[in-house]
Each structure stands twice: as C-alpha cells, then as structure tokens.
Protein backbone atom coordinates (compact mmCIF):
# COMPACT_ATOMS: atom_id res chain seq x y z
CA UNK A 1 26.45 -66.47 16.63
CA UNK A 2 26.58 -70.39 16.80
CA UNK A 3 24.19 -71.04 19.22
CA UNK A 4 21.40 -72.85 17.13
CA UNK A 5 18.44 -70.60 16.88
CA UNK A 6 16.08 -72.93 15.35
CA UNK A 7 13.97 -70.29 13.50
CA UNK A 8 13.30 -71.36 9.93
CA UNK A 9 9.61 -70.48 9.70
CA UNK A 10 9.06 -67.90 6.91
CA UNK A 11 8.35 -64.80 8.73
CA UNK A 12 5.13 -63.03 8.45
CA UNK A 13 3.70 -59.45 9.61
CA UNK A 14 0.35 -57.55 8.70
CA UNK A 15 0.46 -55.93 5.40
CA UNK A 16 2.57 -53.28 5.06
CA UNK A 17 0.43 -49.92 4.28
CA UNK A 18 2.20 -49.19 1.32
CA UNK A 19 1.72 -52.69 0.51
CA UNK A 20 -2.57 -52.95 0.96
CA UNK A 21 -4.45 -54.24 -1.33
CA UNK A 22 -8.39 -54.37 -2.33
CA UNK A 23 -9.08 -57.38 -0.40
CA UNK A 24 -12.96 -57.24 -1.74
CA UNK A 25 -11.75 -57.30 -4.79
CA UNK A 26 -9.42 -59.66 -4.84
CA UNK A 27 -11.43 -62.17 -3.38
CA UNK A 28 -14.33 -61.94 -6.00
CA UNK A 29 -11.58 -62.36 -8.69
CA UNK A 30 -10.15 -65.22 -6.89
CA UNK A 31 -13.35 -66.94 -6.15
CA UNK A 32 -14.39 -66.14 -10.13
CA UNK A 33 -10.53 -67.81 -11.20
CA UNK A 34 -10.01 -70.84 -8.97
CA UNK A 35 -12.14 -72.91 -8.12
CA UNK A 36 -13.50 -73.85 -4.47
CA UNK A 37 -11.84 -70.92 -3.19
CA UNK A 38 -14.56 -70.42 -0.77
CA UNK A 39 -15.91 -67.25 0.38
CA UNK A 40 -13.05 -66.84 3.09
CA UNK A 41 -9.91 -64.75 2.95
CA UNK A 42 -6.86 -63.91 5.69
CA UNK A 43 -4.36 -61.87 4.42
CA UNK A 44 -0.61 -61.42 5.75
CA UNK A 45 2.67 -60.07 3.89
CA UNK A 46 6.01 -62.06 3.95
CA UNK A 47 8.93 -60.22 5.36
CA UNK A 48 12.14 -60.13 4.16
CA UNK A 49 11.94 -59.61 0.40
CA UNK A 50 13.29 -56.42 -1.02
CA UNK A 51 11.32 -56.40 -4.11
CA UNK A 52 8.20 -57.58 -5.15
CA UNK A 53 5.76 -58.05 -2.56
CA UNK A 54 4.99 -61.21 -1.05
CA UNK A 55 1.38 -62.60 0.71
CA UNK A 56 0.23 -65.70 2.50
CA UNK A 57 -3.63 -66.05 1.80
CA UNK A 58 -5.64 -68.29 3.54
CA UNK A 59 -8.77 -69.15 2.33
CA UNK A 60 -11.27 -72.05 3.07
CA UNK A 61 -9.45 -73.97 0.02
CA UNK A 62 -5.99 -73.74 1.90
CA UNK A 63 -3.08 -71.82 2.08
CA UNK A 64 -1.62 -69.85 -1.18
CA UNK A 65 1.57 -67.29 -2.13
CA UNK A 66 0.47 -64.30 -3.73
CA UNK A 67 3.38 -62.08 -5.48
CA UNK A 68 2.79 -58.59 -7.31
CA UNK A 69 4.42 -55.93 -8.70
CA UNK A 70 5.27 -53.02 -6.13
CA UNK A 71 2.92 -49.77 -6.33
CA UNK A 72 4.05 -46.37 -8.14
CA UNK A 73 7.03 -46.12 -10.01
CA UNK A 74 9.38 -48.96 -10.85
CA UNK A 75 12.31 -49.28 -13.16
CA UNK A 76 11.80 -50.16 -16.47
CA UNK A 77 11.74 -54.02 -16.91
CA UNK A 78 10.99 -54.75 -13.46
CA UNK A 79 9.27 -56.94 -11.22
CA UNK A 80 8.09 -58.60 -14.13
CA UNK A 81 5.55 -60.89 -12.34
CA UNK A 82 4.09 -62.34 -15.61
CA UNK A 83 7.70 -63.89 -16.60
CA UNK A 84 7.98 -65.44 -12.94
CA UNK A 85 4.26 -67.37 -13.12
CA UNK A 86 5.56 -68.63 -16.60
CA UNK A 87 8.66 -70.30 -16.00
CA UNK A 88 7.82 -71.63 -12.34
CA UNK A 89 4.60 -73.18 -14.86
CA UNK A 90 7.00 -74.46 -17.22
CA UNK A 91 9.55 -76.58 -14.57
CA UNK A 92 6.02 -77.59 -12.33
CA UNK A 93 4.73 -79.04 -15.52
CA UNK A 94 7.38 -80.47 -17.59
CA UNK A 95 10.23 -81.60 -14.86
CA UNK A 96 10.93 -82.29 -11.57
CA UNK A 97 12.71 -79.30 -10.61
CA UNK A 98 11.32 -78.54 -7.44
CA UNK A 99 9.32 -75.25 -7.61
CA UNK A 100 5.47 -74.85 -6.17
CA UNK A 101 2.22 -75.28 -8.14
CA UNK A 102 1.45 -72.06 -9.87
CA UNK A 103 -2.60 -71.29 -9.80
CA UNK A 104 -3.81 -67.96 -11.38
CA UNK A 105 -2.12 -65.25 -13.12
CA UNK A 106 -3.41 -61.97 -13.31
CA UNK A 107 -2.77 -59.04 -15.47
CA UNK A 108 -5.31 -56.82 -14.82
CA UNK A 109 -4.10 -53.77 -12.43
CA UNK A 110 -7.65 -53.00 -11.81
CA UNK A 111 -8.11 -55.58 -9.35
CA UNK A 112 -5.36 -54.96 -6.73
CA UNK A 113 -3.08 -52.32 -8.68
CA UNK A 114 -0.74 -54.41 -10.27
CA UNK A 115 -0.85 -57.63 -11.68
CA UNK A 116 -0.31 -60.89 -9.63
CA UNK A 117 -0.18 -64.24 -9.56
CA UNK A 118 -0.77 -67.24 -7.23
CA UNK A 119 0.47 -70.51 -6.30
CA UNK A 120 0.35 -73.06 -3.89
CA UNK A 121 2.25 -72.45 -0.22
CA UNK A 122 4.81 -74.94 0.27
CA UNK A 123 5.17 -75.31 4.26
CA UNK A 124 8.95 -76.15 5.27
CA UNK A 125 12.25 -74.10 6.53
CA UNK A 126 14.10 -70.79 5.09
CA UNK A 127 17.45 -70.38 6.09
CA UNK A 128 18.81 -67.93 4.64
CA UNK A 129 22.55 -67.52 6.37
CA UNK A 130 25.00 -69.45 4.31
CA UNK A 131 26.27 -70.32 7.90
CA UNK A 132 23.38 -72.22 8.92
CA UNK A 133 23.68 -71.62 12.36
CA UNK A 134 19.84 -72.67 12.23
CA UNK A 135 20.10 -76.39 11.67
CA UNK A 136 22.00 -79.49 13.23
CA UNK A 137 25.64 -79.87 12.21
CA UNK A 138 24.87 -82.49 10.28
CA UNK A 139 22.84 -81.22 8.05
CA UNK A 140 24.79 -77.98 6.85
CA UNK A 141 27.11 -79.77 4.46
CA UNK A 142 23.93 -81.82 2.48
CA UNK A 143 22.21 -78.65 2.89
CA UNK A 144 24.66 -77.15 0.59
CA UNK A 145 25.68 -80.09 -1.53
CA UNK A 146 21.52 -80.40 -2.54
CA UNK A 147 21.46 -76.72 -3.57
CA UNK A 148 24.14 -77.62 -5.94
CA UNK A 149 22.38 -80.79 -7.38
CA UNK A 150 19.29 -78.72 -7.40
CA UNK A 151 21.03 -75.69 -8.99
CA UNK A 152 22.70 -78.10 -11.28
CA UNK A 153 19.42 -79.93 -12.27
CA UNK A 154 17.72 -76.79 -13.32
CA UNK A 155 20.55 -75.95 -15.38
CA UNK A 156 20.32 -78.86 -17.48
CA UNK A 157 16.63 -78.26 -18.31
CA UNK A 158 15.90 -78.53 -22.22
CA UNK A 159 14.15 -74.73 -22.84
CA UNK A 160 12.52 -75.54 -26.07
CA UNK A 161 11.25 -78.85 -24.44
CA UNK A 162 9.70 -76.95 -21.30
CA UNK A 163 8.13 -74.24 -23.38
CA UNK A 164 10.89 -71.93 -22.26
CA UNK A 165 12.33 -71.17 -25.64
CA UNK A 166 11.73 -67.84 -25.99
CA UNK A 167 12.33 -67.03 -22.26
CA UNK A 168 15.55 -64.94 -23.41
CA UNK A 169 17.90 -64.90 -25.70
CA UNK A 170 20.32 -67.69 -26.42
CA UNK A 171 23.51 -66.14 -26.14
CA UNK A 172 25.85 -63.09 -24.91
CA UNK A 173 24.01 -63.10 -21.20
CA UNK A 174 26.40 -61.43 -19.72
CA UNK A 175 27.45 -58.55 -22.00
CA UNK A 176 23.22 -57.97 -22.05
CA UNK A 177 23.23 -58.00 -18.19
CA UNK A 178 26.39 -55.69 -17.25
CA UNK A 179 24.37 -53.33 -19.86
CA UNK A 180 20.86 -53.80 -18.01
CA UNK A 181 22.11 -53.38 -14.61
CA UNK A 182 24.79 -50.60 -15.73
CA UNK A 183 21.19 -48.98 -16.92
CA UNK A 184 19.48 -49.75 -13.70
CA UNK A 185 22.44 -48.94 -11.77
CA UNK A 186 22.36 -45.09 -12.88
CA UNK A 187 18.91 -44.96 -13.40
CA UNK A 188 18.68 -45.57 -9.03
CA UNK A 189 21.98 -43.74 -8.63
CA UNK A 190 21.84 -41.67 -5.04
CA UNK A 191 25.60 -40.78 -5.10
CA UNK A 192 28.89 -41.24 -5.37
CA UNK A 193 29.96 -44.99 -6.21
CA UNK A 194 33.90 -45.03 -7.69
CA UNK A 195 34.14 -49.17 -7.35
CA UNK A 196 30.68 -49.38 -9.87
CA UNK A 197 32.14 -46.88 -12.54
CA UNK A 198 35.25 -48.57 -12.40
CA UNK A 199 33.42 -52.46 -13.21
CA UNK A 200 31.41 -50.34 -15.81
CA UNK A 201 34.35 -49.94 -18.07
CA UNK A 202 35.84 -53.33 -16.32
CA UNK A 203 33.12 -56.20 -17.17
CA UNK A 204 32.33 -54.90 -20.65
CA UNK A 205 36.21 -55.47 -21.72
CA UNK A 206 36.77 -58.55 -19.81
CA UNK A 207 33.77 -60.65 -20.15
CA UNK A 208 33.64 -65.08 -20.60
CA UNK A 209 35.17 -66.35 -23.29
CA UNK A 210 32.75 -69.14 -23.86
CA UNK A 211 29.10 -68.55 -23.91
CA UNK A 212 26.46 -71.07 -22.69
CA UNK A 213 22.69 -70.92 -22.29
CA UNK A 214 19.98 -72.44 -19.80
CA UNK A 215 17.52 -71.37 -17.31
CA UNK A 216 19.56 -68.39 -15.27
CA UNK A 217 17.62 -68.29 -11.71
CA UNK A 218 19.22 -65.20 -11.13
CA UNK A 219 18.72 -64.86 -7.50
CA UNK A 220 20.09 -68.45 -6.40
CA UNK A 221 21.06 -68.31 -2.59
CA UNK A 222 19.87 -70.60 0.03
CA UNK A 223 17.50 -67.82 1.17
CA UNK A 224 15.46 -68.17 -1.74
CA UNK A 225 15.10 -72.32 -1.55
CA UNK A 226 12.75 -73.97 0.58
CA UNK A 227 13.43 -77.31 2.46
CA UNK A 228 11.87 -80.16 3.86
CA UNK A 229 10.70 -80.07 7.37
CA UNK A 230 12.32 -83.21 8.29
CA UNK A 231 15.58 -83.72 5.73
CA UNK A 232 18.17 -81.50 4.07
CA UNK A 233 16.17 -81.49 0.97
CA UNK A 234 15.26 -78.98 -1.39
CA UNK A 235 11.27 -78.93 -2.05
CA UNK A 236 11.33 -75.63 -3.76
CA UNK A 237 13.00 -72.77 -5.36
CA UNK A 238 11.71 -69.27 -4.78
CA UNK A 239 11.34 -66.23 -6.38
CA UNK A 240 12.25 -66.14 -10.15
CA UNK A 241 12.14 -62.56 -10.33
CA UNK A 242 15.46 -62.34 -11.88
CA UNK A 243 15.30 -65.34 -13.96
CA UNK A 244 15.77 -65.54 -18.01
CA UNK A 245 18.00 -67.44 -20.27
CA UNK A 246 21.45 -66.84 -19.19
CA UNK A 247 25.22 -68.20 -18.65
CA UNK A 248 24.67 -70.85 -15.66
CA UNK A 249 27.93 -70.28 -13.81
CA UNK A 250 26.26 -66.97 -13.23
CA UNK A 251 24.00 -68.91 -10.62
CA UNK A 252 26.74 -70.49 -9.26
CA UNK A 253 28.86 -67.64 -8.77
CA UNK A 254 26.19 -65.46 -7.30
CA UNK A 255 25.48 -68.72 -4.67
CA UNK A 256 29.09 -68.46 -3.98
CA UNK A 257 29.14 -64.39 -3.20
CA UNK A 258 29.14 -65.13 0.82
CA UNK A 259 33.07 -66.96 0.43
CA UNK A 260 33.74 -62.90 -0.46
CA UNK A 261 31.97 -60.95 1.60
CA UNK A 262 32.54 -60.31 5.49
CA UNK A 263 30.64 -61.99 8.35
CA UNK A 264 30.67 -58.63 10.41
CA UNK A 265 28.04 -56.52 7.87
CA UNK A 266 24.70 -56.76 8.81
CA UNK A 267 22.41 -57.85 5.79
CA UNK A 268 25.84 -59.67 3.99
CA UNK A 269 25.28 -63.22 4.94
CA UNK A 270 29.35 -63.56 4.40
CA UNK A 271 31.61 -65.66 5.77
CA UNK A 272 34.49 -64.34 5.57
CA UNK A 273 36.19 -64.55 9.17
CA UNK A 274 34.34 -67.24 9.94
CA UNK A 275 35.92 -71.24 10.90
CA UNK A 276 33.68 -73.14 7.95
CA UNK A 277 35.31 -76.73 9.05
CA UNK A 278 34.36 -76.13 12.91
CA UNK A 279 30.79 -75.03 11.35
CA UNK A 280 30.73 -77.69 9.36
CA UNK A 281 30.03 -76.10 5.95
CA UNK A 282 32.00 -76.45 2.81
CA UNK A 283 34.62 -74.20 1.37
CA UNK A 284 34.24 -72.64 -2.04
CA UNK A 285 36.11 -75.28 -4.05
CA UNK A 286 33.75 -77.69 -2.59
CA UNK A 287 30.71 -76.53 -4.02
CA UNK A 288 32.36 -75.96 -6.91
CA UNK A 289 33.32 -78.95 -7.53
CA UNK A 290 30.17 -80.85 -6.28
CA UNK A 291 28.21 -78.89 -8.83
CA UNK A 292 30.57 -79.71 -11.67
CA UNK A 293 30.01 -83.47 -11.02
CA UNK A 294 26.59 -82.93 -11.07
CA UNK A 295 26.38 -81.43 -14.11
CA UNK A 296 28.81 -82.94 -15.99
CA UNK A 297 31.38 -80.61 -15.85
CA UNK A 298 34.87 -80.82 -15.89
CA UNK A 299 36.19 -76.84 -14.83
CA UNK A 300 34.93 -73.24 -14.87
CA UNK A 301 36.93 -70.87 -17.09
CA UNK A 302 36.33 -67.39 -15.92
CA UNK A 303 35.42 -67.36 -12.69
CA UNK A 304 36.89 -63.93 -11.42
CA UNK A 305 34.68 -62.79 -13.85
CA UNK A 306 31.66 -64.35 -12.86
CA UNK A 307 32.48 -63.39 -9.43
CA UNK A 308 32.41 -59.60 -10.33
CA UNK A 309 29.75 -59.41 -12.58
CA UNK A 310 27.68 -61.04 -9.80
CA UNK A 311 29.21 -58.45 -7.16
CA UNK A 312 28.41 -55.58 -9.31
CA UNK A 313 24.67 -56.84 -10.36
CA UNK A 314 23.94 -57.33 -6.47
CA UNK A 315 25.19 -53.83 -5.60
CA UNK A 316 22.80 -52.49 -8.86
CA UNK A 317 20.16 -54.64 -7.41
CA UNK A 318 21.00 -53.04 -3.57
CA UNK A 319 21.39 -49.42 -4.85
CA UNK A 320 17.38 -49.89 -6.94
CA UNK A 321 15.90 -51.22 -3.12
CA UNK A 322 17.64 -48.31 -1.15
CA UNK A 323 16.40 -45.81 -4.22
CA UNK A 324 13.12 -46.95 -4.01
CA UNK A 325 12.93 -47.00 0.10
CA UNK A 326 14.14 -43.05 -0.17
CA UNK A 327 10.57 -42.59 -2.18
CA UNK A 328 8.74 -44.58 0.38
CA UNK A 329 8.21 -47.69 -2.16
CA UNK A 330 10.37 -50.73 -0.98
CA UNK A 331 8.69 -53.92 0.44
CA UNK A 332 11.09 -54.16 3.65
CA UNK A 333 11.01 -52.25 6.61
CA UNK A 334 14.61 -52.04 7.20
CA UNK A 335 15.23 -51.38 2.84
CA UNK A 336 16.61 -47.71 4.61
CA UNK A 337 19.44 -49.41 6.30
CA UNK A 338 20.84 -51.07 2.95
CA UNK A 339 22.56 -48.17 1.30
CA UNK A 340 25.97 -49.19 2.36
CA UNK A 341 25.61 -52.41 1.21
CA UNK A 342 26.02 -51.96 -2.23
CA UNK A 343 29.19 -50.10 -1.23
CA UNK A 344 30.67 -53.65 -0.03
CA UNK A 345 29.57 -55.64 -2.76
CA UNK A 346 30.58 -52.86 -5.42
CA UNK A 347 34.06 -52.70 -3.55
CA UNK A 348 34.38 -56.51 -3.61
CA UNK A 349 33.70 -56.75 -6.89
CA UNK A 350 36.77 -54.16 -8.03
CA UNK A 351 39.05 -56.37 -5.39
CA UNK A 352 37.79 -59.57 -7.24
CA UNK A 353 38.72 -57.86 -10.99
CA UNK A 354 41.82 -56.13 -9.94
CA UNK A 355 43.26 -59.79 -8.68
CA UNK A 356 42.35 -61.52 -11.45
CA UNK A 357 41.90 -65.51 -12.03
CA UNK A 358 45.27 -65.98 -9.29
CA UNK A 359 43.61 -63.85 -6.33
CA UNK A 360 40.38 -65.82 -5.68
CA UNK A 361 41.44 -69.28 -4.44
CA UNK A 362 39.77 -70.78 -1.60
C-alpha cells in the first residue's frame, strides 16, 4: 500500500443507466442559458460519489460539472442541489475561498428529471486517502496543513456579507443535526444497528457547551478538495451537498474521522494501524492545532463530542446510500458493498462517547 500509484485524475465512466439523462434536451436548454455553448455535447458521469450524481460535459465552449438530484424517491431534504449552486455562488463571488465558477441553475425537472446546475470544471488531482500514498513525500504534510488553512478560511467567512445569511440557522447546529440524521437514520433503517440507538439517546444529552456559527461544509475530507496540478494547493472545494450554517469544529472533526477508523476496511480511508511519521503525514493533534492558529483559536472544548456526532452522521449518511442501492437508486456501482460500513463508524462513534474527553488523545 505505499508504493506511489500516481492516480489523481478524477475518474470517469459512461453514464450510469439509472443515471441517463435527455441529452436533446439538455442541450437546447443549455445552449438557450449560457451563452456560446455551441451546438456540441459529450457526456460522461463521475465515479465515486454516493449521492447526487455527477457529469463532465464537454461542449465546443469547454469543459463543465453538471450535478443533479438522483431519480425516484429520495429522503426528505435531500440532495438539495439548489442550496449547493447558491453558496458555491456566494464564496466564487464575494471571497477567495477556492470553489469553481458556478454557471446555470436549473429547477425545472422537465428538462432532465430533476433539477441541476452547472459550473466550470476545474482540471487538477483528487486524492482522496488521508494516507496519500498518491503523491511525493513531501507533499503529504502541506497537503494536509492547506486543507486546514482552507477549512479554516471558509470558516471565517462573514454570512450576512456573502449573501449567506439565511443559509441556516444561527445557532443549536448540532442538537438540529443529531435530530435530522436520527430522522434520516430510521427513515433508511435496513436492520438491526444497537451502537446508533445507543448515540440517539447519547448526543442529544451530551451535546457542546458553546455554540458557534459559520459556513458548515459538511462533507470536508480531502476527497472532496481539488488541488493544483503542480503544488500542494487547494484550488477548490467540492460538493456542498451537506453544507448550511453550522458549528465549525464539526468540519474539523469530520476531516479528522480517519485518526479513528481502521486502515484494513475497504471504503474507510482510516489510518489506524498505519506508521503516519514513516508516511510522512501528521498526527491528529497536528491538524488540530494548525487549524487553531489559523483561525485564531486557542483550544476545542468538546471534542469527543464532535467526534461522535460526526461518526454517527457518517453512518446515517452510509445506511441512506446502502438503502437507496437496495431500491436500485444509488449513484455508485459498488453503493451494495457499503452496508457494513456504517456498522464501523456507528461502533466508533459509541467507543468515542463511552471514553469520553480522556480516551481520544493522539
């Protein structure tokens, strides 16, 4: 597993058939919405997502992402493509977080059965094993120390500067999301789970003690950022699915999940097990701290807590994909093989609660 592999290209495969779209339709819609499209259209689908699907159009103009909502039944507040195109608007606008330059957004399910939007396609690598077996040694560490500034930079965004105001409410993030995703959670629910119903009654009666509010990515892990060809920079952050206004060591915590989770699970991305020094990646604390300097932090209170709720959210998250795969509806070929998955994450998370703030350490 350390052999460099060198394979950071976004991967690509024809569209999946429960995945095809209209592409007649689309195209006149396109060509009647942005201008200079041109009269040509390729069409392939990204793989790897789990949730909304994903699309590389080329056209005579150039090269675009196109991201919809999946087809037939989803959960209620879901894939709510509308709320992505508007804050990845907001930060392309009005800072320089780095996210790609939105186009069109479409709400009209008439035209390819869902709405969709567009935006430019940002060429560069995806690696999305916190390892980073995938680039030179040298690079892992600032790999990881500019998701942090990056991370950190969004953070500090002023909302009602940006537009972004109304993006979510202000306060109590995570009491709202342990509800959502306790919801969602038995709303998808395929069997027995006993780690999930015990950080049901777990999270609710032991959540932060001090609330904070900015923009909550929701989905922050290196698999989701996009960097530079040449340099262990970060030129984008992808898919804002889960994002709203939220508690920001939420992000963090969630970025930090692989320090928990074993390297042995297909589909984990842990690292537990493995030598970080001889890889040359930093340990927990690291990050930690590196983000706190960045944004102007002095500790974390909490961050068992954190640690759990983001454990339990991913296993929700995990249990919806393998629900929707049963019913033939999941935007990854392999979505089949992650049912035990949320097992380990839900199981985690109960480890993580039962220790308490003593058990994490680095």
């Amino acid at each position: 597993m350390t052999e460099s592999r060198k394979n950071t290209d976004p991967e690509l495969v024809e569209v999946l058939e429960a995945h095809r779209l209209d592409e007649t339709k689309l195209l006149s819609w396109l060509q009647a919405n942005m201008s200079g499209i041109g009269n040509r259209l390729e069409i392939k689908q990204f793989q790897g997502g789990q949730s909304n699907p994903t699309y590389l159009l080329t056209a005579d103009s150039g090269r675009y992402v196109l991201r919809k909502k999946p087809p037939g039944k989803v959960l209620p507040s879901a894939h709510m493509v509308e709320r992505e195109y508007k804050v990845i608007r907001a930060l392309s606008e009005h800072t320089d977080v780095p996210v790609p330059k939105t186009r069109v957004l479409c709400e009209d399910s008439d035209i390819i059965g869902t709405p969709f939007y567009v935006m430019d396609f940002m060429p560069g690598r995806v690696v999305s094993h916190p390892a980073l077996w995938d680039l030179d040694f040298g690079e892992r560490t600032p790999v990881h120390e500019a998701a942090m500034d990056t991370l950190a930079a969004l953070h500090q965004v002023d909302v009602n500067a940006v537009g972004l105001g109304d993006f979510g409410r202000p306060g109590g993030y995570v009491a709202r999301q342990v509800s959502r995703w306790t919801k969602q959670y038995q709303a998808s629910r395929t069997g027995e789970m006993p780690a999930m119903d015990k950080l049901m009654v777990w999270l609710p009666e032991n959540l932060p003690q001090h609330d904070e509010c900015a923009i909550a990515h929701g989905d922050y892990r290196l698999g989701n950022l996009m960097l530079a060809d040449d340099k262990p920079e970060i030129i984008a952050i992808l898919d804002w699915e889960l994002s709203t206004l939220g508690h920001p060591i939420a992000d963090l915590a969630y970025y930090c999940l692989p320090y928990h989770l074993p390297n042995d699970l297909t589909g984990m991305r842990g690292v537990v097990g493995e030598d970080l020094a001889a890889l040359g990646i930093p340990d927990e604390q690291a990050l930690i701290e590196r983000y706190c300097q960045q944004a102007g932090r002095s500790g974390i209170d909490d961050w068992h807590v954190f640690l759990a709720f983001s454990l339990f959210r991913l296993a929700a998250i995990i249990q919806g994909v393998y629900a929707r795969a049963l019913q033939g509806n999941a935007s990854n070929a392999d979505a089949l093989q992650v049912g035990e998955r949320a097992h380990v994450l839900a199981e985690a998370g109960w480890r993580i609660a039962q220790q308490g703030k003593q058990g994490i350490q680095s």
